[in-house]
N, C-alpha and C. Protein backbone atom coordinates (compact mmCIF):
# COMPACT_ATOMS: atom_id res chain seq x y z
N UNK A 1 29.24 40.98 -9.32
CA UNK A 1 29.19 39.79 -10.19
C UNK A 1 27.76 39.51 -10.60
N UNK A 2 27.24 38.86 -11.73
CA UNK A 2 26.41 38.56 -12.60
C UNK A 2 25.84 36.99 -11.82
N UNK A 3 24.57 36.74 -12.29
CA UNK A 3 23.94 35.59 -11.28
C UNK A 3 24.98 34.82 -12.28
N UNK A 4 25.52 34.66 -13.19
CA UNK A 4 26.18 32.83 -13.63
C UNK A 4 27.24 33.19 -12.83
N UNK A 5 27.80 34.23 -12.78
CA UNK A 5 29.31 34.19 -11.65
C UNK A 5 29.04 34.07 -10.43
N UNK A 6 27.64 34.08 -9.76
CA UNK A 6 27.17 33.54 -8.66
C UNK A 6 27.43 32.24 -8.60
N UNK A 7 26.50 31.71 -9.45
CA UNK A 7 26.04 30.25 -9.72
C UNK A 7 27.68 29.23 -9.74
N UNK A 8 28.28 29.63 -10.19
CA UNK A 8 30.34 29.35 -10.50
C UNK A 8 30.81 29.30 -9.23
N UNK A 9 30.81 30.49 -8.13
CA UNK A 9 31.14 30.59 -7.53
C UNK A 9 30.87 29.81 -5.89
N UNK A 10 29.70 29.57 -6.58
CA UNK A 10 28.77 28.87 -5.21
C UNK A 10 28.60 27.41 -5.68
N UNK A 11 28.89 26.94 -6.93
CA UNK A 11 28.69 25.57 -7.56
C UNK A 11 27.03 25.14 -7.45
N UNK A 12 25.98 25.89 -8.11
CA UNK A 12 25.36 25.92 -8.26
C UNK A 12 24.49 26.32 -9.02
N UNK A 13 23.38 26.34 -9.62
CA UNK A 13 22.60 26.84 -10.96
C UNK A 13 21.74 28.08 -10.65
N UNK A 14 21.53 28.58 -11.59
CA UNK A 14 21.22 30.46 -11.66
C UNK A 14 19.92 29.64 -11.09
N UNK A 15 19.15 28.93 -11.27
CA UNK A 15 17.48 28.79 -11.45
C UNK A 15 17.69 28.81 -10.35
N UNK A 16 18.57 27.61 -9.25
CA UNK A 16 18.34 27.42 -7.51
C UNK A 16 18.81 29.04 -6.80
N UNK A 17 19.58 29.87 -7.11
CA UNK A 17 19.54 31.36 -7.09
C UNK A 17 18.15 32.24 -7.60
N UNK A 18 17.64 32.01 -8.10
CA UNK A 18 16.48 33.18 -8.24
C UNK A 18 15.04 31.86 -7.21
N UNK A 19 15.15 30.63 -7.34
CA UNK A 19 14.15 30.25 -6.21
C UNK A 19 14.72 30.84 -4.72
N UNK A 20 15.96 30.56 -4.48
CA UNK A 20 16.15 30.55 -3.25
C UNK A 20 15.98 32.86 -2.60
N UNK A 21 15.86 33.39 -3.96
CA UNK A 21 15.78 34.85 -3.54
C UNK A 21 13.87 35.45 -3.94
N UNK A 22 13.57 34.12 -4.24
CA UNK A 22 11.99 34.11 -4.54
C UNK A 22 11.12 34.00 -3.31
N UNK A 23 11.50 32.89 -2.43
CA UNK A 23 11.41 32.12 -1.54
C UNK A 23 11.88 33.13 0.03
N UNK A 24 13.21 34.26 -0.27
CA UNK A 24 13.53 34.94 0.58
C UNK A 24 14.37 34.51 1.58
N UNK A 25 15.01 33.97 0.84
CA UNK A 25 16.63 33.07 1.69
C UNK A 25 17.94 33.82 1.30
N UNK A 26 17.62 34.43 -0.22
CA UNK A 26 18.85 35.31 -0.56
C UNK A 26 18.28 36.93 -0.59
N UNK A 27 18.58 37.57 -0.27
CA UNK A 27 18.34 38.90 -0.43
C UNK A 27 17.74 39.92 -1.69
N UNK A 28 17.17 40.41 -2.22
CA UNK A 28 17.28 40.83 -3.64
C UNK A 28 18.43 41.68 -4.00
N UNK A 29 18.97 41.27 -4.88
CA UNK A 29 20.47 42.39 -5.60
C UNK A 29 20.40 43.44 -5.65
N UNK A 30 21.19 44.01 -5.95
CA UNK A 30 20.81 45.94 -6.23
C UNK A 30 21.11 44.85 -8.45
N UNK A 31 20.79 46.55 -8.95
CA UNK A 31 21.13 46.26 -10.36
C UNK A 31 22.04 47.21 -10.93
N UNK A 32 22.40 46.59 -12.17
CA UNK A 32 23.50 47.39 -12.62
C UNK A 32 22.45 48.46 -13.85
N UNK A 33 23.28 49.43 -14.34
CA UNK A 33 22.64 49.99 -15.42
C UNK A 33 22.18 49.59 -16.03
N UNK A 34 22.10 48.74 -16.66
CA UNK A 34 21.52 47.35 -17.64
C UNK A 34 20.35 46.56 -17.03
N UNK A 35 20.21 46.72 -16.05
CA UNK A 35 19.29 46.05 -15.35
C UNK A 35 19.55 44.27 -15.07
N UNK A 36 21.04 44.20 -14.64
CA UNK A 36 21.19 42.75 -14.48
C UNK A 36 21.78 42.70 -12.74
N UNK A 37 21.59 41.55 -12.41
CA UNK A 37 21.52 41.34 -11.30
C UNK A 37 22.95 41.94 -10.81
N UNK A 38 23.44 42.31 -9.91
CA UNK A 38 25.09 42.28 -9.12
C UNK A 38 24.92 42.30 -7.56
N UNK A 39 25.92 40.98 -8.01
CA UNK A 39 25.80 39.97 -6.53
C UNK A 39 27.47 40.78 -5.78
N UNK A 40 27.37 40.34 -4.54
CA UNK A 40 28.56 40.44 -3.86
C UNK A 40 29.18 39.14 -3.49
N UNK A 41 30.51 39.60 -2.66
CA UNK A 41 31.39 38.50 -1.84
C UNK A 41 29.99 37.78 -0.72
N UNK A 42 29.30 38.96 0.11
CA UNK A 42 28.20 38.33 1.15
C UNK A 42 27.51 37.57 0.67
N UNK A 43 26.86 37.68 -0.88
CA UNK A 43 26.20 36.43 -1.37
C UNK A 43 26.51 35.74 -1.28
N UNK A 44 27.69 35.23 -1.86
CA UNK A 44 28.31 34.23 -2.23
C UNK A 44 28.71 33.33 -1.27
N UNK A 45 28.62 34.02 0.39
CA UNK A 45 28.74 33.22 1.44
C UNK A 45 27.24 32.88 1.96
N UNK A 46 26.30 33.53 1.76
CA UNK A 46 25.29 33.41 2.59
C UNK A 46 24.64 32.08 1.56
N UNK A 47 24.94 32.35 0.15
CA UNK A 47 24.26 31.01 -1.06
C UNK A 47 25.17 29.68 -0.66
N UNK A 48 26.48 29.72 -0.04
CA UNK A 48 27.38 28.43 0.15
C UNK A 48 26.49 27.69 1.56
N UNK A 49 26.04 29.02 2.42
CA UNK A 49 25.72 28.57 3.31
C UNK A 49 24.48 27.73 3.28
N UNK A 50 23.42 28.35 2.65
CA UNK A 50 22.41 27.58 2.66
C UNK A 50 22.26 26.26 1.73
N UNK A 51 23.45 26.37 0.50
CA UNK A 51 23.29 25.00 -0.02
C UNK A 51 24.13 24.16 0.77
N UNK A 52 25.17 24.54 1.47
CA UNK A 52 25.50 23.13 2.51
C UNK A 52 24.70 22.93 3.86
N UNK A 53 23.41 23.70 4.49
CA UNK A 53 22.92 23.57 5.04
C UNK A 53 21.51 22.57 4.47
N UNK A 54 21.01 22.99 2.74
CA UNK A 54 20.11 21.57 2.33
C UNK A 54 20.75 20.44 2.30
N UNK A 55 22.21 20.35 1.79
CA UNK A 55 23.20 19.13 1.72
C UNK A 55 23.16 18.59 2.93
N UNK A 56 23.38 18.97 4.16
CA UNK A 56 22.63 18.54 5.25
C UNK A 56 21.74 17.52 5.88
N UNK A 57 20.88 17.92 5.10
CA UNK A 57 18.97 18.41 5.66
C UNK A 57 18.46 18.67 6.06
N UNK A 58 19.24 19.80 6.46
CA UNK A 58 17.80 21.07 7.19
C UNK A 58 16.78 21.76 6.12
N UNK A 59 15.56 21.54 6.75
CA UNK A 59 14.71 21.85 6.33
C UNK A 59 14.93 23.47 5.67
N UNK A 60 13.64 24.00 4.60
CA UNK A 60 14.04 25.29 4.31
C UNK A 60 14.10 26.78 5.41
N UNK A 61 12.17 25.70 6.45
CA UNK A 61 12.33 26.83 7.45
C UNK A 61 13.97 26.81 8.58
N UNK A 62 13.87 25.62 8.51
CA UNK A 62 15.62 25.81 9.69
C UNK A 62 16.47 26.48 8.78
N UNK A 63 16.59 26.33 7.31
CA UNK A 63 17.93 27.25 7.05
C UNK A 63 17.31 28.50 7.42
N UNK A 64 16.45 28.90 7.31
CA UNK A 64 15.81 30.47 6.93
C UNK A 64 15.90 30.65 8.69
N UNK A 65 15.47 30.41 10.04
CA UNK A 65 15.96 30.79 10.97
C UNK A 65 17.39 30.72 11.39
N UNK A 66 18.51 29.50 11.20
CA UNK A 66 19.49 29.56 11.32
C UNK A 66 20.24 30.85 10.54
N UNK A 67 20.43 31.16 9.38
CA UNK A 67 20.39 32.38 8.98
C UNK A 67 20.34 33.65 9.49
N UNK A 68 18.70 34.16 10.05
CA UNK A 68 18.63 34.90 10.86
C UNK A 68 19.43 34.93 12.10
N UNK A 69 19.54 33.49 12.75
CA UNK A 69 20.18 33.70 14.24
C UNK A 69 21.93 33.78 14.07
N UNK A 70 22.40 33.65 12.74
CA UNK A 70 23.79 33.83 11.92
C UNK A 70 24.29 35.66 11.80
N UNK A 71 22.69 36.11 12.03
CA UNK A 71 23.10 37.92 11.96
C UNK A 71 22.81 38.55 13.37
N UNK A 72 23.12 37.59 14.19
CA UNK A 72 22.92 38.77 15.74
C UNK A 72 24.53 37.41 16.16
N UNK A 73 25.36 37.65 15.91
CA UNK A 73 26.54 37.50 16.58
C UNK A 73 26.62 37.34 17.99
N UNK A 74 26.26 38.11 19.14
CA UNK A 74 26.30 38.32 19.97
C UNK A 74 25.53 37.45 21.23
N UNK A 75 24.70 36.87 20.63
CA UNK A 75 23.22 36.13 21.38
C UNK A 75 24.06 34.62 21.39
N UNK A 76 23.61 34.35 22.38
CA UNK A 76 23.76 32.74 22.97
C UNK A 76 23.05 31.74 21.63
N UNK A 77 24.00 30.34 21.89
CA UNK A 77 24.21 29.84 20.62
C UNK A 77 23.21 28.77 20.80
N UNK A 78 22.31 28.81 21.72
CA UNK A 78 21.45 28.28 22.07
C UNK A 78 20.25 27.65 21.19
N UNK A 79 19.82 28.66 20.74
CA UNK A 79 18.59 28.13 19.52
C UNK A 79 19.45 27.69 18.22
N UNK A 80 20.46 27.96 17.86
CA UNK A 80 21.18 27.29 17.11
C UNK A 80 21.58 25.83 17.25
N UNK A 81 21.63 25.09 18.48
CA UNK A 81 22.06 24.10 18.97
C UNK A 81 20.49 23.07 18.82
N UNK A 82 19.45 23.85 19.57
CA UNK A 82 18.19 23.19 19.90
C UNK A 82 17.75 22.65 17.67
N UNK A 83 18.08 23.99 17.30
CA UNK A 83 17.69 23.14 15.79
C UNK A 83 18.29 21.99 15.05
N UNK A 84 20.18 22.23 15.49
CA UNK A 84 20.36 21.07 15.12
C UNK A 84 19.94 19.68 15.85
N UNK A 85 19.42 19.46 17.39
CA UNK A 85 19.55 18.37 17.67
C UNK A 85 17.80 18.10 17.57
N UNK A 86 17.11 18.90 16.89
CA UNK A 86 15.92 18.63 16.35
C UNK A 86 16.00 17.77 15.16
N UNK A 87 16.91 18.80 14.26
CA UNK A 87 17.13 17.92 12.99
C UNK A 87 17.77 16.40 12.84
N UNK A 88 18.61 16.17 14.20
CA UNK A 88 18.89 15.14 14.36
C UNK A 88 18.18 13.95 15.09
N UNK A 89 17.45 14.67 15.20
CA UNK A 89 16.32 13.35 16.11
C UNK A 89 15.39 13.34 14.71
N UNK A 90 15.14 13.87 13.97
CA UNK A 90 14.71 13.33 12.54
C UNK A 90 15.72 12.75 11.53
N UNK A 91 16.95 12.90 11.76
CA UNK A 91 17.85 12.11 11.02
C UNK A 91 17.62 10.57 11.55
N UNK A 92 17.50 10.74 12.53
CA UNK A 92 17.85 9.28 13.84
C UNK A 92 16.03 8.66 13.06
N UNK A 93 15.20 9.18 13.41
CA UNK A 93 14.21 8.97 12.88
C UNK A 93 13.89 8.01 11.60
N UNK A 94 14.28 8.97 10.60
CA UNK A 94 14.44 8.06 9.39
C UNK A 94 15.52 7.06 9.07
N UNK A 95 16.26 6.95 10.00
CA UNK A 95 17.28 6.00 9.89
C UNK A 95 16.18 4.59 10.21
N UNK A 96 15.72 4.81 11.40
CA UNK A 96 14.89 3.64 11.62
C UNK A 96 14.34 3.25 10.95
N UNK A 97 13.90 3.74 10.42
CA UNK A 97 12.76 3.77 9.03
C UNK A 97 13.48 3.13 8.28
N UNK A 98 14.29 3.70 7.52
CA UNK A 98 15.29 2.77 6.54
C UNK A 98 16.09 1.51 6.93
N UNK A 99 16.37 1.13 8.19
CA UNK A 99 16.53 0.25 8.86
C UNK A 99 15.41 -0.82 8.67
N UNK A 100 14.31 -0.65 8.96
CA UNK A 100 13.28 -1.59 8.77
C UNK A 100 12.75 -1.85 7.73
N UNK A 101 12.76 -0.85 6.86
CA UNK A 101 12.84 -1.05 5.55
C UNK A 101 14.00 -2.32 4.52
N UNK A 102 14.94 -1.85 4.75
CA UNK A 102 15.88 -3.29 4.17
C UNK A 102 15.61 -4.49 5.26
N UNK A 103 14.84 -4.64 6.52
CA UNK A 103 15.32 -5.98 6.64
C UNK A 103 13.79 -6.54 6.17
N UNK A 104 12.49 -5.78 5.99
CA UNK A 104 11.35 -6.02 4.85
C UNK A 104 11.35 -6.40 3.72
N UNK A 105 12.51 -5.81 3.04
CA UNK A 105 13.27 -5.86 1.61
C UNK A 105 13.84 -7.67 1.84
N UNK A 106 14.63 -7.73 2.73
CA UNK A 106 15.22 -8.63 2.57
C UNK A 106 14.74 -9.64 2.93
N UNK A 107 13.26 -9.47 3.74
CA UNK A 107 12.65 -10.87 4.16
C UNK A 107 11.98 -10.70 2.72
N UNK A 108 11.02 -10.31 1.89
CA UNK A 108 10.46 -10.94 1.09
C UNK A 108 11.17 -11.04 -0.02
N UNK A 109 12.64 -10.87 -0.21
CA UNK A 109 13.63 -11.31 -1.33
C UNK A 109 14.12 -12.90 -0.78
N UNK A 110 14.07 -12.95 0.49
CA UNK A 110 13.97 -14.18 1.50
C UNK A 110 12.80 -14.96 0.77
N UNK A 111 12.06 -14.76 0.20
CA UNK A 111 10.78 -15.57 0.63
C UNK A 111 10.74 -15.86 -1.20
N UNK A 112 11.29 -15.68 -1.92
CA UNK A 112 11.30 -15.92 -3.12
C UNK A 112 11.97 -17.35 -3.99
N UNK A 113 10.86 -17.77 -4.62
CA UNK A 113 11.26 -19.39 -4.70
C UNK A 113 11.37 -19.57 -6.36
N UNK A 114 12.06 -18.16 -7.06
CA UNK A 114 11.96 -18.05 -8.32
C UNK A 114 11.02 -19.23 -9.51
N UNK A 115 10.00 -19.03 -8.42
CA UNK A 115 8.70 -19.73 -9.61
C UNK A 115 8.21 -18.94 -10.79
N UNK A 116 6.78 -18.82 -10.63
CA UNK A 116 5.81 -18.40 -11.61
C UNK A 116 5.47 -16.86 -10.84
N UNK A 117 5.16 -16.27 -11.89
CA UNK A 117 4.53 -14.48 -11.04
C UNK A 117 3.06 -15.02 -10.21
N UNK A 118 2.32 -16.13 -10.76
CA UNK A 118 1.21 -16.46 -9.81
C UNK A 118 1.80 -16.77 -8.75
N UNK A 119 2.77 -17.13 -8.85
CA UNK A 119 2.76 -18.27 -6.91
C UNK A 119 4.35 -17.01 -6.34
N UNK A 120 4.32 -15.62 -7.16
CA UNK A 120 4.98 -14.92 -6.19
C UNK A 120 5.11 -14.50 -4.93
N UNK A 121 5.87 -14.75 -4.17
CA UNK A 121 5.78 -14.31 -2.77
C UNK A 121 5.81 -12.66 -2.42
N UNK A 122 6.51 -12.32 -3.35
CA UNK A 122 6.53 -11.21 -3.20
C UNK A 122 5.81 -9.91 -3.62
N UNK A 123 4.87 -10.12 -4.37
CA UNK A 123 3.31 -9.76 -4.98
C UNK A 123 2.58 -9.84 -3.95
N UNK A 124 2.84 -11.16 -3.63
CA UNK A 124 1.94 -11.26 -2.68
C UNK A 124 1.59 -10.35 -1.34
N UNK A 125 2.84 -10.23 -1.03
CA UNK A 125 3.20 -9.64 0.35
C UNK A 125 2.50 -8.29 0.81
N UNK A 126 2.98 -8.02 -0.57
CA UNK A 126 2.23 -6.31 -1.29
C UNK A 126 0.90 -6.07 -0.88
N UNK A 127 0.09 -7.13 -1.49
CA UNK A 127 -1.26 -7.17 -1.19
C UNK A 127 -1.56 -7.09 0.45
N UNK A 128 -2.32 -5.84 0.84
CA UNK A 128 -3.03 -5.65 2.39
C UNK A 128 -3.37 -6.77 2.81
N UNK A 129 -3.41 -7.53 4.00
CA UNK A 129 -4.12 -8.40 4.76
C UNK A 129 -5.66 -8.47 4.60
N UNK A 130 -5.92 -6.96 4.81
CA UNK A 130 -7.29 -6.95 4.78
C UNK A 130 -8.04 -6.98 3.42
N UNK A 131 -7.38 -6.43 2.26
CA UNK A 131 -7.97 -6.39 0.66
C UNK A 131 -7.50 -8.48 0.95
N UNK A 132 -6.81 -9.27 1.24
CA UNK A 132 -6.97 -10.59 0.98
C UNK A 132 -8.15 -11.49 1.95
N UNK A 133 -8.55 -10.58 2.94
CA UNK A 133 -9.86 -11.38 3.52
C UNK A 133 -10.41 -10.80 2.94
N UNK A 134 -10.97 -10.04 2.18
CA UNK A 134 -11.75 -9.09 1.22
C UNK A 134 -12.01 -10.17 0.52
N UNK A 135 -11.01 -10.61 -0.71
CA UNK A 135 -10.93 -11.49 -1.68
C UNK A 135 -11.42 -12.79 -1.27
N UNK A 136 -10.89 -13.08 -0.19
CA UNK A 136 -11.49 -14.15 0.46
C UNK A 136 -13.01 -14.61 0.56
N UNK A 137 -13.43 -13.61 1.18
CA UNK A 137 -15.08 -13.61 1.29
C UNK A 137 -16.16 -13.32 -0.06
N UNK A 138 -15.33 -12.67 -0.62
CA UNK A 138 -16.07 -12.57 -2.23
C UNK A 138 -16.06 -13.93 -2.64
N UNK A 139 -15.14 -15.00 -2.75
CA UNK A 139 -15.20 -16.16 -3.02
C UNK A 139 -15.95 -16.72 -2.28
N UNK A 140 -16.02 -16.62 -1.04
CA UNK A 140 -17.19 -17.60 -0.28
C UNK A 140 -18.40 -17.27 -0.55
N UNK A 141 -18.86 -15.88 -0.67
CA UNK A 141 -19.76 -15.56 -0.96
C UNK A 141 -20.68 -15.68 -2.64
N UNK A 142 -19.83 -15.81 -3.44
CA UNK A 142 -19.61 -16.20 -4.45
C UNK A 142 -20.20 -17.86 -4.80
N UNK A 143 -19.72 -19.02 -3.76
CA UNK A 143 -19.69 -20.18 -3.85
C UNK A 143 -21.06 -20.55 -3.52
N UNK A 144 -21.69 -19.61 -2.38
CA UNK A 144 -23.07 -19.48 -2.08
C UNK A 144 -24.26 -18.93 -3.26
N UNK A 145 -23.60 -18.59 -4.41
CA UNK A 145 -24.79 -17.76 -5.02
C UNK A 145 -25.20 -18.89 -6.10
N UNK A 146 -24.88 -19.64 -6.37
CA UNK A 146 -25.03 -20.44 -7.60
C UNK A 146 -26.73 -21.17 -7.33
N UNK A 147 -27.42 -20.50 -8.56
CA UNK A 147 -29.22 -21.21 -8.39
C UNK A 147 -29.17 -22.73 -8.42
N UNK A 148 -29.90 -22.98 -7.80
CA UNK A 148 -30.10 -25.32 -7.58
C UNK A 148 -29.72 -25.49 -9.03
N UNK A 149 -30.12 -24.65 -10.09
CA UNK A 149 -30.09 -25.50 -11.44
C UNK A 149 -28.61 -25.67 -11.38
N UNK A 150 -27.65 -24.82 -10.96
CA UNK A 150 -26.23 -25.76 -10.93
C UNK A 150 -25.90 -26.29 -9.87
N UNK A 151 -26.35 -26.36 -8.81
CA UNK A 151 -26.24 -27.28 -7.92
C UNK A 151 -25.95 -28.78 -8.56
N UNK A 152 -25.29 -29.64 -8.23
CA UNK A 152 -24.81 -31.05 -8.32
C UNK A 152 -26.35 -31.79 -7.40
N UNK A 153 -26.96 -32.66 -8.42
CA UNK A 153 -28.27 -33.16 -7.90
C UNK A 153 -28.09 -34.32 -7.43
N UNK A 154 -28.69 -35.72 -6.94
CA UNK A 154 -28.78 -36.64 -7.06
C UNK A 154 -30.03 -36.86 -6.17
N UNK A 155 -30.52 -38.10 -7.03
CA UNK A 155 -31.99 -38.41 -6.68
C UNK A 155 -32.29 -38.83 -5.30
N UNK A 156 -33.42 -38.65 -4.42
CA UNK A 156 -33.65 -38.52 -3.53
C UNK A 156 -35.18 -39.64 -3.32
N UNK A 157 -34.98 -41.04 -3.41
CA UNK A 157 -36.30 -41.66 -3.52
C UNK A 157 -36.99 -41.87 -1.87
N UNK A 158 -38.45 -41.53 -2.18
CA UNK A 158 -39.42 -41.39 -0.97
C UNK A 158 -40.31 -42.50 -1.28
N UNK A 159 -40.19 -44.10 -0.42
CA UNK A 159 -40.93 -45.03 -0.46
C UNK A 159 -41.24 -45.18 0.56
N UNK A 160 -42.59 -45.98 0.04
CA UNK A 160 -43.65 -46.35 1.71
C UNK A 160 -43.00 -47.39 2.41
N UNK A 161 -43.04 -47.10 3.46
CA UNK A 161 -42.66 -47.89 4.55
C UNK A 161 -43.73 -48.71 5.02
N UNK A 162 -43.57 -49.64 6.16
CA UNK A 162 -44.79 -50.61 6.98
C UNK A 162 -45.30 -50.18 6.66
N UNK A 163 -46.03 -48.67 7.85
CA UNK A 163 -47.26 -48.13 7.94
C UNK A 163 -47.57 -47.60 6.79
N UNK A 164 -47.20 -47.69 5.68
CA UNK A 164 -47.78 -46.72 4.45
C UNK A 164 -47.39 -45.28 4.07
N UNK A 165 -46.54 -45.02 5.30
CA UNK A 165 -45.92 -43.25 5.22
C UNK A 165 -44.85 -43.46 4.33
N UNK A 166 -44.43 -42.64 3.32
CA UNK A 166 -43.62 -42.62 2.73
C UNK A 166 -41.82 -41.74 3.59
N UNK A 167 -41.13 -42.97 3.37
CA UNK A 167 -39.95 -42.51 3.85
C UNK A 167 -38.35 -41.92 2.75
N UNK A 168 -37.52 -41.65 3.74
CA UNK A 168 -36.56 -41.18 2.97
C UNK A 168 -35.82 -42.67 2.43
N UNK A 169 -35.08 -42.75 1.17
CA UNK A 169 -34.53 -44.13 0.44
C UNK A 169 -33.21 -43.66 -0.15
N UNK A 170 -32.85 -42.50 0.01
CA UNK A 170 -31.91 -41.64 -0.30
C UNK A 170 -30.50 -42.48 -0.16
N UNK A 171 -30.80 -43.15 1.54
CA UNK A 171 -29.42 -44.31 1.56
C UNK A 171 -29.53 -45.33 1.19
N UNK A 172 -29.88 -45.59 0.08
CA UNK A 172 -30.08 -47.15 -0.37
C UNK A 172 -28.75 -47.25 -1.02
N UNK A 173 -28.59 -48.46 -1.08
CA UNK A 173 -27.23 -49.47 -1.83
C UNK A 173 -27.40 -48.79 -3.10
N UNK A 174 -25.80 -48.66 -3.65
CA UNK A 174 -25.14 -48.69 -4.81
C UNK A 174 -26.35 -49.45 -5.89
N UNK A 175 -26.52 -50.71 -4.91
CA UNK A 175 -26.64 -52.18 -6.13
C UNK A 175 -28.11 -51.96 -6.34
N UNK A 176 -29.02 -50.95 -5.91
CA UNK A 176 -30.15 -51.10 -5.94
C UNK A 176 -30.68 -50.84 -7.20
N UNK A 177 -31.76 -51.15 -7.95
CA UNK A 177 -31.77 -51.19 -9.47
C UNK A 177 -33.58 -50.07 -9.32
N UNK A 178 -33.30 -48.67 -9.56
CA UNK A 178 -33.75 -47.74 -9.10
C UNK A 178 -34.82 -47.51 -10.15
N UNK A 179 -34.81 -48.09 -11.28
CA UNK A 179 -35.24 -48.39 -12.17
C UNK A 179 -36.96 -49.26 -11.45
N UNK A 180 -36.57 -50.39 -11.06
CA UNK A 180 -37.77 -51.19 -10.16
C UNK A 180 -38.32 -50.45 -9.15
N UNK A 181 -37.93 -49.98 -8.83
CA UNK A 181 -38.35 -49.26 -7.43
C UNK A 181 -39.30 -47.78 -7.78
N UNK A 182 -39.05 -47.34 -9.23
CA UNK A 182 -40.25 -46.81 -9.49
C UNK A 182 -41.46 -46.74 -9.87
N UNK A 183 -41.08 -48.26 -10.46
CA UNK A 183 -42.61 -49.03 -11.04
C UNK A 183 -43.30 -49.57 -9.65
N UNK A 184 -43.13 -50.14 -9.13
CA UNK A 184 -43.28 -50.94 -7.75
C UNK A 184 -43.32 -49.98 -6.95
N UNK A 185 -42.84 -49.16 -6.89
CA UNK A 185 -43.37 -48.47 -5.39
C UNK A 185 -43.83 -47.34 -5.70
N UNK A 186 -44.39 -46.25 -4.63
CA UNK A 186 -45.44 -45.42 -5.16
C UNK A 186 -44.20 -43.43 -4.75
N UNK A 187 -43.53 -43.30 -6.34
CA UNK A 187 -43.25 -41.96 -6.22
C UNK A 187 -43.91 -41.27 -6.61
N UNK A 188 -43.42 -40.01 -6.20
CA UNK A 188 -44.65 -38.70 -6.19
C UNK A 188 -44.12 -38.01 -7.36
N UNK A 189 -45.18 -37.49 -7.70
CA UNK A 189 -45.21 -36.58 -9.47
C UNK A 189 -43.92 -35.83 -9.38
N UNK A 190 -44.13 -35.20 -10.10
CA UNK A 190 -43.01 -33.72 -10.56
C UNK A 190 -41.96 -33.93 -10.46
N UNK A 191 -40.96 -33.53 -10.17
CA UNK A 191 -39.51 -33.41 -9.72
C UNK A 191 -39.12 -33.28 -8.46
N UNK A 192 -40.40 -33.78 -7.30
CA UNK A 192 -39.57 -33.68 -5.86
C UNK A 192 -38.60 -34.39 -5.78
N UNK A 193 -38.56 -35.79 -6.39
CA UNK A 193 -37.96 -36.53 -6.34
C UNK A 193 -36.42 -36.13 -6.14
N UNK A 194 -36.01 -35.32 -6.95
CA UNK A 194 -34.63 -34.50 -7.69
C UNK A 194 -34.68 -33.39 -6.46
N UNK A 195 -33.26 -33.75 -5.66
CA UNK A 195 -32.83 -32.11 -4.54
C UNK A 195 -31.41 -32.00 -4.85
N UNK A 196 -31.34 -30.78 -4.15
CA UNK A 196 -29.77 -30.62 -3.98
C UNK A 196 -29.24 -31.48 -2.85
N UNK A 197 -27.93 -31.20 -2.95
CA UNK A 197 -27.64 -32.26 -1.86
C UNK A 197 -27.37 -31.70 -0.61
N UNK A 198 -27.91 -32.04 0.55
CA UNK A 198 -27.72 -31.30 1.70
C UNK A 198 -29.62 -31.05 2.20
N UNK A 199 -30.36 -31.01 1.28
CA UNK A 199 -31.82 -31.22 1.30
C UNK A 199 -32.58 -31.95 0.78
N UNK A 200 -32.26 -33.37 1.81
CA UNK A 200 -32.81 -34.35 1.76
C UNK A 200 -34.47 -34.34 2.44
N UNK A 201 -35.65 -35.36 1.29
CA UNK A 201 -36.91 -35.32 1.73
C UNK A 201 -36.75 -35.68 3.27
N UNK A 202 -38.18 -35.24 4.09
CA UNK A 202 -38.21 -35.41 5.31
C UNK A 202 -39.73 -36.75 5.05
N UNK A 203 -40.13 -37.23 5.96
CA UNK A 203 -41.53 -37.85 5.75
C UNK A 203 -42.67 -36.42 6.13
């Protein structure tokens, strides 16, 4: 038979027949005069075999040893057994996996308060812990960089006290008329007067 009467016979496509004899899972054909492939009845069992062995999921190397240990008849069924309950402790495996997976799924479909995409919960979630203290600290760090000229000012008046030392006036009343208090009392040139807030004059 011809690889499409393969492919028919095995319910499968010529292309997964020439990978799987590329690869060295199917044998190479003999040819006909024509130079086209001719398959046998043994193909046709050994190609059923290995596509219900990927249907499965055994890996390609387990089909490709199971196979081999399929042509000594005689030998204990032993390594045949050890692969499947390999493959099954990776079935069991990803089950967990997918297990924890939907109840992840379902907590942050849980957590959805069909708002705005800003106030998504579930965007959110996405985002690493650590890229959001990331973000975090860029903002703090951020809040720190701004020069005094935008700093929020307010005046800071330094009047003499008893002894003549000039003190801090910074807490004076609302009602104080700040206006008098510069004619009358003795402030100092320039702009000391003017701080940020948090650096208040000392005497």
């Amino acid at each position: 038979m011809n690889i499409g009467d393969l492919a028919r016979a095995a319910d499968t496509k010529a292309e997964t027949i020439r990978y799987y004899e590329r690869i060295g899972l199917l044998p190479p054909p003999p040819r006909t005069a024509g130079n086209y492939r001719d398959y046998s009845a043994a193909d046709v069992s050994r190609l059923a075999f290995t596509r219900r062995g990927r249907d499965l999921g055994f890996s390609i190397e387990q089909i490709r040893a199971l196979l081999a240990l399929a042509e000594h008849k005689e030998q204990s069924c032993e390594a045949v057994g050890a692969i499947a309950h390999e493959h099954l402790a990776e079935v069991k495996r990803k089950l967990a996996e997918l297990s924890a997976l939907r109840r992840a799924l379902e907590s942050l479909i849980g957590q959805c308060r069909h708002g705005t995409v800003a106030e998504c919960r579930i965007l959110e979630a996405l985002v690493p812990d650590a890229l959001n203290r990331k973000r975090a600290q860029r903002t703090m760090t951020h809040a720190f960089r701004f020069p005094l000229s935008q700093q929020r000012l307010r005046p800071v008046v330094r009047l003499p006290g008893s002894d003549g030392a000039l003190r801090d006036g910074s807490a004076l009343s609302k009602k104080t008329n700040f206006g008098n208090l510069f004619h009358k009392n003795r402030v100092p040139s320039g702009d000391s007067w003017l701080r940020p807030i948090g650096q208040r004059a000392h005497a």
